[in-house]
N, C-alpha and C. Protein backbone atom coordinates (compact mmCIF):
# COMPACT_ATOMS: atom_id res chain seq x y z
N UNK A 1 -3.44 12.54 5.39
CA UNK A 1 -4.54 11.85 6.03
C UNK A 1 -4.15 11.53 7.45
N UNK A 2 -5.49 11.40 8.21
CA UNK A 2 -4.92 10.96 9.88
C UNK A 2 -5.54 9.91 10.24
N UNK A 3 -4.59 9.01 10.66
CA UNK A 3 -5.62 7.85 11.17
C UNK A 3 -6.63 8.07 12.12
N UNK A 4 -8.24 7.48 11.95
CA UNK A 4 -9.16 8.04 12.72
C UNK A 4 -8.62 7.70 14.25
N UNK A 5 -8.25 6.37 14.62
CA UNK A 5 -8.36 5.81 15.91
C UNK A 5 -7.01 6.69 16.77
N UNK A 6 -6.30 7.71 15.81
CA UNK A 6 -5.25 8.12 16.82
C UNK A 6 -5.27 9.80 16.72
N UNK A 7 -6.59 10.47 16.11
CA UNK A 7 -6.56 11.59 15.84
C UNK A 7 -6.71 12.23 16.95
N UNK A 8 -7.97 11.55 17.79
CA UNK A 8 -8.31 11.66 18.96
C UNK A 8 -7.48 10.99 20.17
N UNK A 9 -7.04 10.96 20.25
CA UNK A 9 -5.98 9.95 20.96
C UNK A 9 -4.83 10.84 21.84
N UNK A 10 -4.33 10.01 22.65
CA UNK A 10 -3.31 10.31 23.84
C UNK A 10 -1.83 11.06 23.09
N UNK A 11 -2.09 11.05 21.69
CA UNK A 11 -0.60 11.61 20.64
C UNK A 11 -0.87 13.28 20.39
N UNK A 12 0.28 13.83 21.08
CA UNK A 12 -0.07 15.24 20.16
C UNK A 12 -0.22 15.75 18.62
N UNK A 13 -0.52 16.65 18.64
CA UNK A 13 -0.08 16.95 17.17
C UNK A 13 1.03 17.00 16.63
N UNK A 14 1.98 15.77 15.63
CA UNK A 14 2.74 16.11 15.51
C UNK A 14 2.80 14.97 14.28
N UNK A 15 3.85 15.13 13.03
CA UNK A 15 3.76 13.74 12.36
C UNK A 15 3.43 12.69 12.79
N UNK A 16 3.16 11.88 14.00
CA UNK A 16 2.50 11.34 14.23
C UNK A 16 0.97 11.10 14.14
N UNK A 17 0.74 11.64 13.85
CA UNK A 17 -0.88 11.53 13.41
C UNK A 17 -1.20 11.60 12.25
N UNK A 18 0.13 12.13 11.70
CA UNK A 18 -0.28 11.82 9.53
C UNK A 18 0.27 10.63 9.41
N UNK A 19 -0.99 10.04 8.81
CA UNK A 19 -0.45 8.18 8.18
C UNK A 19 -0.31 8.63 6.84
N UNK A 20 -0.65 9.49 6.12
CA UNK A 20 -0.57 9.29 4.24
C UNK A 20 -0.23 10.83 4.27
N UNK A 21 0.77 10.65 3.10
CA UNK A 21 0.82 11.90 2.42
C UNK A 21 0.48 11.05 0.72
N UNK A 22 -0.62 12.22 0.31
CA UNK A 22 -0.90 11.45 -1.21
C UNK A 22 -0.57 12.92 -2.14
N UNK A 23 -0.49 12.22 -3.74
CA UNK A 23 -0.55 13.07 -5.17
C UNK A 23 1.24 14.33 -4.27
N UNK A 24 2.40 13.74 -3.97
CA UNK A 24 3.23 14.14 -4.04
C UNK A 24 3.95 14.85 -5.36
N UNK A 25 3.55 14.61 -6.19
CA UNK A 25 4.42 14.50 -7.60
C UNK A 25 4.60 15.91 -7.67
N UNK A 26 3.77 17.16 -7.50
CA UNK A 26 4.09 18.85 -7.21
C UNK A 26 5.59 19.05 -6.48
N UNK A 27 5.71 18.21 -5.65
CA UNK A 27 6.70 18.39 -4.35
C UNK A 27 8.00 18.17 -4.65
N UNK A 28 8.92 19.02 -5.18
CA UNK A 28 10.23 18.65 -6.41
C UNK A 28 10.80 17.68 -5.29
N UNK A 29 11.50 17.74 -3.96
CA UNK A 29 12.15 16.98 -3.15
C UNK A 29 11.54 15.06 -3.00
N UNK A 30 10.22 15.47 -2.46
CA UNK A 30 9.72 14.26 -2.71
C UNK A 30 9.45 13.29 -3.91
N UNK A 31 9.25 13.81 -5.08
CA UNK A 31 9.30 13.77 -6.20
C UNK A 31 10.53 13.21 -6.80
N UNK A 32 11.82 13.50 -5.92
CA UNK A 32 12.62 13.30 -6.89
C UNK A 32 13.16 11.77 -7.18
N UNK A 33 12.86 10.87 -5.47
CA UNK A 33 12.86 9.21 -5.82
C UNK A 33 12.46 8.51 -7.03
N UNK A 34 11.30 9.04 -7.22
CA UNK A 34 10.48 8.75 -8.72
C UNK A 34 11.31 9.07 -9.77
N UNK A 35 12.17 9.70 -10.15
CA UNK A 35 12.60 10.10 -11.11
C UNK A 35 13.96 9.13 -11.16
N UNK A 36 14.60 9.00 -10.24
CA UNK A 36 16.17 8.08 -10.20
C UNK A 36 15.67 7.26 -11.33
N UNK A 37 17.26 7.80 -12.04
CA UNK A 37 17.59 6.52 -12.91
C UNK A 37 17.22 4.76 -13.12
N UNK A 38 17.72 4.64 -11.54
CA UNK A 38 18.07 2.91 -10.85
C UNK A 38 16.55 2.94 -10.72
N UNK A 39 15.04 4.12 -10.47
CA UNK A 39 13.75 3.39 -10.41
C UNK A 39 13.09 2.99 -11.79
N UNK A 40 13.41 4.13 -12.66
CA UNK A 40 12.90 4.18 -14.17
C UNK A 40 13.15 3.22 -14.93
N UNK A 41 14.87 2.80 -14.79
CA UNK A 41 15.04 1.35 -15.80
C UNK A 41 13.72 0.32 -15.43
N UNK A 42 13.59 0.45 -14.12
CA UNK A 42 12.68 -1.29 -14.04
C UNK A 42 11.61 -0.61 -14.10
N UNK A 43 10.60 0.40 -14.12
CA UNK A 43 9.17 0.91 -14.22
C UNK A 43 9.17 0.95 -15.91
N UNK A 44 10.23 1.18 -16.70
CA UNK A 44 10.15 0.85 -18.09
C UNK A 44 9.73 -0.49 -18.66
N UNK A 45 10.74 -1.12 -18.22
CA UNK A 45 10.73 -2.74 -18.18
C UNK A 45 8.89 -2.70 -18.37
N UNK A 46 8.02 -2.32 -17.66
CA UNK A 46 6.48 -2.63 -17.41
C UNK A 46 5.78 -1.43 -18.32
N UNK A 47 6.44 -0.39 -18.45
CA UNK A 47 5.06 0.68 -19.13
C UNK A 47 5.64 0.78 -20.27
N UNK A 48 6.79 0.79 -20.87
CA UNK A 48 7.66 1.13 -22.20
C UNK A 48 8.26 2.40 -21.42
N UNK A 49 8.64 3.24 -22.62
CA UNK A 49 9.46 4.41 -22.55
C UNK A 49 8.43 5.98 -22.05
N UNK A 50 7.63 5.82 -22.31
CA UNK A 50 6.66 6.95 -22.08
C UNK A 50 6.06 6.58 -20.51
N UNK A 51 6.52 7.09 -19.43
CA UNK A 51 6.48 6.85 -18.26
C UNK A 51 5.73 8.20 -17.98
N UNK A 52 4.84 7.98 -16.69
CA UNK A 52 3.83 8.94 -16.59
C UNK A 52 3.51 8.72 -14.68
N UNK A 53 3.71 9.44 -13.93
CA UNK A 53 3.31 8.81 -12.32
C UNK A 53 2.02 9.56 -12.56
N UNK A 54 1.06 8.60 -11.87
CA UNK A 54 -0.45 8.99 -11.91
C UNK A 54 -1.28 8.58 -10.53
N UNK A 55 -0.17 8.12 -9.60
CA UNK A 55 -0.66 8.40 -8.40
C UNK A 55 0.64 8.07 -6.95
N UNK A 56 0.98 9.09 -6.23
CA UNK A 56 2.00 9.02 -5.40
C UNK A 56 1.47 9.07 -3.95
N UNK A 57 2.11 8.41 -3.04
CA UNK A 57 1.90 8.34 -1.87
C UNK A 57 3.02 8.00 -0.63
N UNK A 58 3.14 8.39 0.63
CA UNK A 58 4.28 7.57 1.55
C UNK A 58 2.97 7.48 2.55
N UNK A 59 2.80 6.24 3.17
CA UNK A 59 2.82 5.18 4.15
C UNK A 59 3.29 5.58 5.64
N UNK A 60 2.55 6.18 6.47
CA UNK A 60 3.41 5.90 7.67
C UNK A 60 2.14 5.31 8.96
N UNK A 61 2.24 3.81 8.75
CA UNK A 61 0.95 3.15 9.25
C UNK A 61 1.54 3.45 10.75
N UNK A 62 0.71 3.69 11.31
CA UNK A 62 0.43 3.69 12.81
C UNK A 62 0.73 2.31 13.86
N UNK A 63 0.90 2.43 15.01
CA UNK A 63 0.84 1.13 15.72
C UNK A 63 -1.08 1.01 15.57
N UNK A 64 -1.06 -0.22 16.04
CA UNK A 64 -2.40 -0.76 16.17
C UNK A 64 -2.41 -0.40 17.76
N UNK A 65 -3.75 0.42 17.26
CA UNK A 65 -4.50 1.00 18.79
C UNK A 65 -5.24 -0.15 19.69
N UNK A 66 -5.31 -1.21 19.11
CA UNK A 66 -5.73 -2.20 19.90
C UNK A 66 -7.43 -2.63 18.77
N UNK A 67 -7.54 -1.65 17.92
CA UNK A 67 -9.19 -1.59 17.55
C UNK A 67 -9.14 -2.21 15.84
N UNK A 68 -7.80 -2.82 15.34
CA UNK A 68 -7.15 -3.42 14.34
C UNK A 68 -7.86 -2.34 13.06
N UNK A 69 -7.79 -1.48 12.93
CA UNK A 69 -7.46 -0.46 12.04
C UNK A 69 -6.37 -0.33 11.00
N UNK A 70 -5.39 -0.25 11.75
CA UNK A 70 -4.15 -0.52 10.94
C UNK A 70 -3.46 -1.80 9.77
N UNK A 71 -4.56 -2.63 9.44
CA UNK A 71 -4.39 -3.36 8.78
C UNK A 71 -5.31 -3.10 7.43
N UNK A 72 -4.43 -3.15 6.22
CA UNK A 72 -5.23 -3.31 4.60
C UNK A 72 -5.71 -4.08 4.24
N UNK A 73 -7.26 -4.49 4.15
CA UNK A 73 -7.75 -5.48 3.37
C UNK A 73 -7.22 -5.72 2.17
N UNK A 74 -7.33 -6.96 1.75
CA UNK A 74 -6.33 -7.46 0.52
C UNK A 74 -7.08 -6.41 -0.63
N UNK A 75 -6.90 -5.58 -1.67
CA UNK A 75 -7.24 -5.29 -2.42
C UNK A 75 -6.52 -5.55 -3.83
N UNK A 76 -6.88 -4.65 -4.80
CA UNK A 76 -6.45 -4.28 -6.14
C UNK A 76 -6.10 -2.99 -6.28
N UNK A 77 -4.94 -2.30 -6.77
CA UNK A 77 -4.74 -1.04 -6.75
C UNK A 77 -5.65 -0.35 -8.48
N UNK A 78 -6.16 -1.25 -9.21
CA UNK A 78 -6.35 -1.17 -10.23
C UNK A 78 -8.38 -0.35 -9.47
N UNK A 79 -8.93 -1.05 -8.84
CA UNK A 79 -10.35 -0.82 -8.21
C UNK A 79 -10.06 1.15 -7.77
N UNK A 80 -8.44 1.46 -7.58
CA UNK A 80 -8.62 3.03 -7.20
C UNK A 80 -8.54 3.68 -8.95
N UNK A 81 -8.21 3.10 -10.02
CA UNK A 81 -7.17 3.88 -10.89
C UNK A 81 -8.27 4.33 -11.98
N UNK A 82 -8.61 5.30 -12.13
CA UNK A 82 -9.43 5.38 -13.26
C UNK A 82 -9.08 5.58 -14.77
N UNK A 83 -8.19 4.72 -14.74
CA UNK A 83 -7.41 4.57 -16.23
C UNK A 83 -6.89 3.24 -16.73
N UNK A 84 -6.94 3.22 -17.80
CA UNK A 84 -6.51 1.56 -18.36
C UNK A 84 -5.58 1.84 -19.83
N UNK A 85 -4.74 0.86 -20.14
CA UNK A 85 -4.86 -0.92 -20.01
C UNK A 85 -4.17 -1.05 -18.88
N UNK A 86 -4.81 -2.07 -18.19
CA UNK A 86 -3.90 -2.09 -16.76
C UNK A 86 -2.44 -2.82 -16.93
N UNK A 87 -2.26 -3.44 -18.10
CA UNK A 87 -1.15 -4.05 -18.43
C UNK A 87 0.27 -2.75 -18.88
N UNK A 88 0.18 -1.85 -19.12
CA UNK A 88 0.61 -0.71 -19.02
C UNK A 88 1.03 0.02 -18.10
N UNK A 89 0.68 -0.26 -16.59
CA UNK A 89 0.22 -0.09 -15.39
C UNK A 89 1.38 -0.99 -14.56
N UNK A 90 2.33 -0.15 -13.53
CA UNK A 90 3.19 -0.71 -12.68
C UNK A 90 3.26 0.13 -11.31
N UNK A 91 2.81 -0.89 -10.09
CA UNK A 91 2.72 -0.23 -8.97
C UNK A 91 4.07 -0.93 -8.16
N UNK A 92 4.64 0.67 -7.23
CA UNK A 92 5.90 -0.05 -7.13
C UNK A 92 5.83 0.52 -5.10
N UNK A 93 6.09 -0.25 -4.54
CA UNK A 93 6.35 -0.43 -2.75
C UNK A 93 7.93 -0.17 -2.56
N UNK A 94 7.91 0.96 -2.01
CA UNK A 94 9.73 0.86 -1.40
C UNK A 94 9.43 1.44 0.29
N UNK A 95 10.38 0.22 0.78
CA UNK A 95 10.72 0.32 2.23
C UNK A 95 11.29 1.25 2.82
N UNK A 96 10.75 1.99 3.06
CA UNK A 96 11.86 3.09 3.98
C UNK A 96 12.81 2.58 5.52
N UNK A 97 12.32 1.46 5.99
CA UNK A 97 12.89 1.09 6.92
C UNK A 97 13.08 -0.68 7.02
N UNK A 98 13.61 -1.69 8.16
CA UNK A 98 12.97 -2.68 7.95
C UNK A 98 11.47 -2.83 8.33
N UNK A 99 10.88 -3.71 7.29
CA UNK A 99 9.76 -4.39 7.11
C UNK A 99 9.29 -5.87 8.05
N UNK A 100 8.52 -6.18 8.47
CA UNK A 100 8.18 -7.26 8.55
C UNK A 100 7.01 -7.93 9.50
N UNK A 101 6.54 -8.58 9.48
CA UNK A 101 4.95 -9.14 9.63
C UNK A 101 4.43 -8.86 10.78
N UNK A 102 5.90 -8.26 11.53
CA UNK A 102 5.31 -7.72 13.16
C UNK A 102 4.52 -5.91 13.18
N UNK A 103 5.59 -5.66 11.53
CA UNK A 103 5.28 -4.16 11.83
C UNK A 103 3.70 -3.87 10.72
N UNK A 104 3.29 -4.94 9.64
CA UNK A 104 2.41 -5.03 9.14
C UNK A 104 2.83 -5.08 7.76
N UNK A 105 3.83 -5.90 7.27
CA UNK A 105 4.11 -6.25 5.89
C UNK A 105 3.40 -6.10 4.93
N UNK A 106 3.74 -6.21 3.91
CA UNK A 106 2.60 -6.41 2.45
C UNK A 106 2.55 -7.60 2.21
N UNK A 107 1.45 -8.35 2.27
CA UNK A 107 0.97 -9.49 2.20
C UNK A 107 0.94 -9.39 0.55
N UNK A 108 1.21 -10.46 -0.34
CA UNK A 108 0.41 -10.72 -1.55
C UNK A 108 0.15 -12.23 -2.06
N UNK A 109 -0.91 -12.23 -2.88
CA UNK A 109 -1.58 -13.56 -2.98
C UNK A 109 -0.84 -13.99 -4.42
N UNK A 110 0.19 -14.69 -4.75
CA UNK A 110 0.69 -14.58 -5.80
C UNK A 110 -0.03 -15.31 -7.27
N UNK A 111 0.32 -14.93 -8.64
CA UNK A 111 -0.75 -14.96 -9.71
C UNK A 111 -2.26 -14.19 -9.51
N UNK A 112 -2.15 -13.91 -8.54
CA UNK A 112 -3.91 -12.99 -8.89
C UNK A 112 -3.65 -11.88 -9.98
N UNK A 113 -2.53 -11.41 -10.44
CA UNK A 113 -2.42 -10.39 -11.32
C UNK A 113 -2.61 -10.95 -12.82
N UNK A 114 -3.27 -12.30 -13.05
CA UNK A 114 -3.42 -12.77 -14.61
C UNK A 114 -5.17 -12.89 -14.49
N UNK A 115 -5.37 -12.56 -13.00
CA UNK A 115 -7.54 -12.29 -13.46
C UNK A 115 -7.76 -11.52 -13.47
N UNK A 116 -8.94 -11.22 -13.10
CA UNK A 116 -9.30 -9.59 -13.19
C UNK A 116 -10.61 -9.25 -12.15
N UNK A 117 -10.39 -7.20 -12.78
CA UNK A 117 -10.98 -6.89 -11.26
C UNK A 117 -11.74 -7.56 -10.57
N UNK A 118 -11.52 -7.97 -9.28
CA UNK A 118 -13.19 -8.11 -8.09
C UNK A 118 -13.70 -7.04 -7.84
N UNK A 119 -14.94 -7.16 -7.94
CA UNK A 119 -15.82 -6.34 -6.96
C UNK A 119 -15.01 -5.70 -5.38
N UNK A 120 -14.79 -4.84 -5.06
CA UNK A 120 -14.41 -4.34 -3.54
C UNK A 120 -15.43 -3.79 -2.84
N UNK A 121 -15.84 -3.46 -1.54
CA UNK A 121 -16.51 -2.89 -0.72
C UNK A 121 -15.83 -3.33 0.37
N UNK A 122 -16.14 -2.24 1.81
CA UNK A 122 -15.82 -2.21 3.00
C UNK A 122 -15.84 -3.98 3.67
N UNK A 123 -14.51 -4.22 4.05
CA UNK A 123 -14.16 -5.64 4.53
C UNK A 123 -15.50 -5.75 5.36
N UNK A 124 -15.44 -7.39 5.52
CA UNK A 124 -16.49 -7.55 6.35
C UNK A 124 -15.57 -8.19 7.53
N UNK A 125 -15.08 -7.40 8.19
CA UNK A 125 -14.30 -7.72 9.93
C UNK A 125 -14.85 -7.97 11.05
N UNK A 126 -14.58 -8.61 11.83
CA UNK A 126 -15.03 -8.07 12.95
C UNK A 126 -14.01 -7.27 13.67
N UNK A 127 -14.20 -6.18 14.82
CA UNK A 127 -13.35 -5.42 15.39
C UNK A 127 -13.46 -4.05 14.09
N UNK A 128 -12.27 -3.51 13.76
CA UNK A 128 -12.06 -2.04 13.46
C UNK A 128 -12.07 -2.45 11.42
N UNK A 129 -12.49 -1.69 11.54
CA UNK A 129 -12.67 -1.24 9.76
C UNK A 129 -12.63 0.09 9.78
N UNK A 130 -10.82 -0.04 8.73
CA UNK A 130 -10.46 1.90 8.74
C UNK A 130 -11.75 1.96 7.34
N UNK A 131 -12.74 2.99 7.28
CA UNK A 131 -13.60 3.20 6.49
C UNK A 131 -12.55 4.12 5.07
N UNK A 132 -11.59 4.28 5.50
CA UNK A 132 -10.94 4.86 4.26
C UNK A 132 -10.06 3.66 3.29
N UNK A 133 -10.57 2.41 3.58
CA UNK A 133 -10.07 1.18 2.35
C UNK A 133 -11.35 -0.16 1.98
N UNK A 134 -11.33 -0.04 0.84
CA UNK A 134 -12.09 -1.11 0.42
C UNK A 134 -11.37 -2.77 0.39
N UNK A 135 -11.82 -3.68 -0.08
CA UNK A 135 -11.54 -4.45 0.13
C UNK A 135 -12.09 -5.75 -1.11
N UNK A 136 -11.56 -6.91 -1.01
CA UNK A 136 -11.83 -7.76 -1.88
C UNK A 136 -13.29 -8.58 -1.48
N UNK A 137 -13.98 -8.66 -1.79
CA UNK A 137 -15.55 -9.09 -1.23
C UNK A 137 -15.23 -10.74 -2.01
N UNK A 138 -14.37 -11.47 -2.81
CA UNK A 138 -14.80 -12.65 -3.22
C UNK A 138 -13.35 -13.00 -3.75
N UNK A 139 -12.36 -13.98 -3.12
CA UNK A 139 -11.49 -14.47 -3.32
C UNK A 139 -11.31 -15.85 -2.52
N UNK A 140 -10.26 -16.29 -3.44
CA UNK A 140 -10.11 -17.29 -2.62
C UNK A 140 -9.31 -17.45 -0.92
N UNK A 141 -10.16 -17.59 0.26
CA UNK A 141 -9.27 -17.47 1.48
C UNK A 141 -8.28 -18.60 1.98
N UNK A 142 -7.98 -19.21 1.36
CA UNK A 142 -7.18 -20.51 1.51
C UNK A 142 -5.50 -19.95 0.85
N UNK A 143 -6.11 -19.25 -0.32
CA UNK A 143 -5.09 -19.09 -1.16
C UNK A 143 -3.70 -18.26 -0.56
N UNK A 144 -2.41 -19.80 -0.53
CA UNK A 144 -0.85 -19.05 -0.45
C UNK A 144 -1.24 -17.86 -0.41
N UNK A 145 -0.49 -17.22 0.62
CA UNK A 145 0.01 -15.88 0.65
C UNK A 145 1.62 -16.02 0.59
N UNK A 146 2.25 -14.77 0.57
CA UNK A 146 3.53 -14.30 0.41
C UNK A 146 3.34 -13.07 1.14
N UNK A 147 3.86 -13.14 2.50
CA UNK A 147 4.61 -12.26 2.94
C UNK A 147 5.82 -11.36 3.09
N UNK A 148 6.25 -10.04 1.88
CA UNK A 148 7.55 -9.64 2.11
C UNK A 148 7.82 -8.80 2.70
N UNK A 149 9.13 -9.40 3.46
CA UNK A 149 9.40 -9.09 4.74
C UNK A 149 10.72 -8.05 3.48
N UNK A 150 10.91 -6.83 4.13
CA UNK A 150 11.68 -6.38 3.24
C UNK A 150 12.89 -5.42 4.44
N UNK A 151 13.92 -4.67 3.51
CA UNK A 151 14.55 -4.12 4.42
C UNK A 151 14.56 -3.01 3.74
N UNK A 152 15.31 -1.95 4.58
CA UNK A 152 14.85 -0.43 4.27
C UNK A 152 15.86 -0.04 2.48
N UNK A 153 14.76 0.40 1.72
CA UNK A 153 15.44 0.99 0.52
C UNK A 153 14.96 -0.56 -0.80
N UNK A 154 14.62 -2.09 -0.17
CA UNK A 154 13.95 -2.63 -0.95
C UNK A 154 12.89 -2.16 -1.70
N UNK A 155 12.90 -2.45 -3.01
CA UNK A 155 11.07 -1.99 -4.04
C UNK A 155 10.98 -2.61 -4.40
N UNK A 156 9.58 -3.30 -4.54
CA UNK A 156 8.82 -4.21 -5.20
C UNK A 156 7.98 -3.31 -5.66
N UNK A 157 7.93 -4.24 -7.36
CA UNK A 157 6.95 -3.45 -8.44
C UNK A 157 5.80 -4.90 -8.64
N UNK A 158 4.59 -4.59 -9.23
CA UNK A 158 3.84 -5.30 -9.19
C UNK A 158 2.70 -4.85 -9.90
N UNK A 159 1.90 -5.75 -10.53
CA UNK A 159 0.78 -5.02 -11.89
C UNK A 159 -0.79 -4.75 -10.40
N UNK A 160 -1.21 -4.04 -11.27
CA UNK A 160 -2.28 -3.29 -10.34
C UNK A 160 -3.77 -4.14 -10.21
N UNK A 161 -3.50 -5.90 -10.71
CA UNK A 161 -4.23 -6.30 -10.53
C UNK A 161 -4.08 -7.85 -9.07
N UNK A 162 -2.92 -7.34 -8.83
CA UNK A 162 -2.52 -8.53 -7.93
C UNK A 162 -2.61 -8.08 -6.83
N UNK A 163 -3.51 -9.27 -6.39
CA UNK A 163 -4.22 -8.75 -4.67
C UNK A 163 -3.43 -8.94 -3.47
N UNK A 164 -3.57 -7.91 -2.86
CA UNK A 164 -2.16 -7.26 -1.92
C UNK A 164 -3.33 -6.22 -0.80
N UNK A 165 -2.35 -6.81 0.27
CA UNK A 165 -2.97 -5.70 1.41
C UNK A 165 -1.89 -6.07 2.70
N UNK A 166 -2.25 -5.63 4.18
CA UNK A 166 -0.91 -5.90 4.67
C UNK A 166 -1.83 -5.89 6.30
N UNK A 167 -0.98 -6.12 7.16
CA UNK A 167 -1.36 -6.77 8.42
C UNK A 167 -1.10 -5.81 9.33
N UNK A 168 -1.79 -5.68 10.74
CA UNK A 168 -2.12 -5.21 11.28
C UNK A 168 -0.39 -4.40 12.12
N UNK A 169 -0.39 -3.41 12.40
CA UNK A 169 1.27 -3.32 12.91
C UNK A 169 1.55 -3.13 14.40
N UNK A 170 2.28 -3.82 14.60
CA UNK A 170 1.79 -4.52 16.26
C UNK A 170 2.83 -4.40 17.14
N UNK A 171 3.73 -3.23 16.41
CA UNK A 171 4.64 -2.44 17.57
C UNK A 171 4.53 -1.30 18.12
N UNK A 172 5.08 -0.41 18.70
CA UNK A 172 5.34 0.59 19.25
C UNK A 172 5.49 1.81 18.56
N UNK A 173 6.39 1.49 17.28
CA UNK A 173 6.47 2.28 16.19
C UNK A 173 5.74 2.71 15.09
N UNK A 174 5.77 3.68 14.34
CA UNK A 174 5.27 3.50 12.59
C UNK A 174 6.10 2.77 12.29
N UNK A 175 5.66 2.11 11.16
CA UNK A 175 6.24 1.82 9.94
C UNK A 175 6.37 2.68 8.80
N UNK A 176 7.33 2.73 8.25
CA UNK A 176 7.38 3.88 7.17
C UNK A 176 7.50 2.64 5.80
């Protein structure tokens, strides 16, 4: 995928303009993180023994063009998954580099993973709405957040109903 606000933009063609690579799991090299030993013990821990990847992706968010694009409305990963029990269900974040609230962290709202789905549709922002993420239309906005700030090779696993999205990235760099 390419971010819209930099497709057109002053960047040549070059990895730079792919923010997502998705459904990796074909790709034996890329593929093969998923498989480590040290990831499977703890993705067991959450699904049992019959482990199954049913949706893969790497992350390489863009700087913010100024038009705040680059930021995830808080969602549910459960609103993409067309499969259940979601309790069966473990979504897992690993850092490829350091992380942190400058470069657009993963925000999460902690306990939202014991309710269930919201409704999502296109955030209501003002400024930039990437049209390729939905969003939580009815939560609480007061509610603690948790920002983790992580360092490169950290993973956080997390059930696919706990609302999570991440902030706008406000350096120079991707974030991977």
């Amino acid at each position: 995928m390419r971010d819209v606000t930099i497709s057109k933009s002053e960047y040549a063609p070059s990895e730079k303009m792919i923010t997502k690579v998705q459904d990796f799991q074909e790709d034996k090299e890329l593929f093969r993180y998923c498989t480590l030993p040290e990831i499977l013990k703890y993705v067991e821990c959450f699904t049992g023994p019959n482990i199954m990847a049913m949706h893969t992706m790497l992350i390489n968010k863009p700087p913010d063009s100024g038009k705040k694009t680059s930021r995830h409305p808080l969602h549910q990963d459960l609103h993409y998954f067309p499969f259940r029990p979601s309790d069966l269900i473990v979504c897992a974040w690993t850092a490829m580099e350091h992380i942190s609230r400058n470069n657009g962290c993963l925000v999460v709202l902690p306990g939202t993973h014991k309710g269930s789905l919201k409704p999502h549709d296109y955030p209501k922002w003002e400024g930039g709405v990437n049209k390729m993420f939905h969003g939580i239309q009815d939560y609480e906005e007061n509610k603690a957040r948790v920002h983790l700030v992580m360092e490169k090779g950290d993973t956080v696993f997390f059930h696919p109903l706990l609302i999570h999205g991440s902030g706008q990235n406000k350096t120079q760099g991707f974030r991977k």
